[in-house]
Protein backbone atom coordinates (compact mmCIF):
# COMPACT_ATOMS: atom_id res chain seq x y z
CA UNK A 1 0.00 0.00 0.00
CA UNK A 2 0.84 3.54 -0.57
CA UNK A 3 1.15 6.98 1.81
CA UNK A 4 -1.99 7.72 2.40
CA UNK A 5 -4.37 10.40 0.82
CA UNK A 6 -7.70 12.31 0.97
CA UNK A 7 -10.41 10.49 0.07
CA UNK A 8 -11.84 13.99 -1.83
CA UNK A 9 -8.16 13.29 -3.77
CA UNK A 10 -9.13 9.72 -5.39
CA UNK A 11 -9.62 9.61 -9.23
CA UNK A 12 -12.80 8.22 -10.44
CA UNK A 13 -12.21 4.30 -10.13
CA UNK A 14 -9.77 4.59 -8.04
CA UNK A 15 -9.86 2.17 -4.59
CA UNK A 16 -8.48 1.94 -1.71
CA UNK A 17 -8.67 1.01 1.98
CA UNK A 18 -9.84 3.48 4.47
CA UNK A 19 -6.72 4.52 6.93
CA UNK A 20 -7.60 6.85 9.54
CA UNK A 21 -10.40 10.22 10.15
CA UNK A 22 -10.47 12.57 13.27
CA UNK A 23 -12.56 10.56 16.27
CA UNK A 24 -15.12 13.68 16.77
CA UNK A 25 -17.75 14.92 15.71
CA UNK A 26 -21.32 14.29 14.72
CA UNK A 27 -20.94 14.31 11.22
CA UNK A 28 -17.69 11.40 11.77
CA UNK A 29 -20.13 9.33 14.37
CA UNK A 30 -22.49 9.40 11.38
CA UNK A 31 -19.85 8.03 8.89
CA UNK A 32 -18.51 5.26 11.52
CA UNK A 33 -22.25 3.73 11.81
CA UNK A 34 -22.57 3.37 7.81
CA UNK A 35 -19.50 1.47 8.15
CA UNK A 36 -16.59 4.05 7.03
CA UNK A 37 -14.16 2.40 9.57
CA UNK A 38 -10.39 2.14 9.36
CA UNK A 39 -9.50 -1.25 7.11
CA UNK A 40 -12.55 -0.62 5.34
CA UNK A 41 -12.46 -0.91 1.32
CA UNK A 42 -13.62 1.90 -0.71
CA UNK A 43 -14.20 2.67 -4.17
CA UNK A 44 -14.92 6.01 -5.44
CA UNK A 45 -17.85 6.02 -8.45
CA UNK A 46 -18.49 9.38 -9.53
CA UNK A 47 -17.92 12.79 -8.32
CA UNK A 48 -20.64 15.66 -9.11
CA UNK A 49 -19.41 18.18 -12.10
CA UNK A 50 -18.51 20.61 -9.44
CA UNK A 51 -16.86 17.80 -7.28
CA UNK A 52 -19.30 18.09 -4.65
CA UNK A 53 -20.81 15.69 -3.43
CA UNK A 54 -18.87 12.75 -4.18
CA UNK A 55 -20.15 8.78 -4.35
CA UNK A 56 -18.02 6.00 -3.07
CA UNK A 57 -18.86 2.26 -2.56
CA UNK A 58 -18.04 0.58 0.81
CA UNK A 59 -19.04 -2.49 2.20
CA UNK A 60 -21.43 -3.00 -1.00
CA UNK A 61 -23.47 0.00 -1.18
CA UNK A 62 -23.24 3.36 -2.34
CA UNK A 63 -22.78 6.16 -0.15
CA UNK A 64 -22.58 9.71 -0.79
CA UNK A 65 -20.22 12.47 0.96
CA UNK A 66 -19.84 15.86 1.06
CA UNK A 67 -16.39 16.83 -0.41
CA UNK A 68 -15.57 18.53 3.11
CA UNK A 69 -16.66 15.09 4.97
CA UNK A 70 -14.29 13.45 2.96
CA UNK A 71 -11.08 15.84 3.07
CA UNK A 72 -10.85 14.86 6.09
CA UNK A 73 -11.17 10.92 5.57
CA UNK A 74 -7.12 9.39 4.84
CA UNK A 75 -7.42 6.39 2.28
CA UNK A 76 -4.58 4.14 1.33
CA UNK A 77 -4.86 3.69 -2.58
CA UNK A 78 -4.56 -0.10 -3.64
CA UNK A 79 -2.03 -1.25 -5.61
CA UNK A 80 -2.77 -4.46 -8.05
């Protein structure tokens, strides 16, 4: 695996394994129960044309983030 990044930095297609977030917060207690937890895979699927929001695929369903929820997310990009 690679440094890790942002998950708001990931190229359409692009997955990875979650690697750390900050512990507080409501809107990071929201992402831990929809199962966003370190070790996690993640794929991201499309970003809006702005950017924001973004859609990523974890744990077999799609979930949608804001692009300032997921700045702060770290993701380690997979290598093949």
């Amino acid at each position: 695996m690679s440094a890790p990044v942002r998950l708001s930095e990931l190229a359409i297609g692009t997955s990875g394994v979650v690697h750390s977030y900050p512990k507080a917060g409501a809107a990071f207690l929201r992402l831990r129960e929809m199962g966003l937890l370190p070790g996690t895979a993640v794929t991201l699927i499309r970003a809006a044309p702005l950017g924001d929001p973004i859609e990523i695929k974890v744990r077999g369903y799609h979930l949608t983030l804001r692009k300032s929820e997921a700045e702060h997310v770290l993701v380690e990009i997979a290598t093949s």
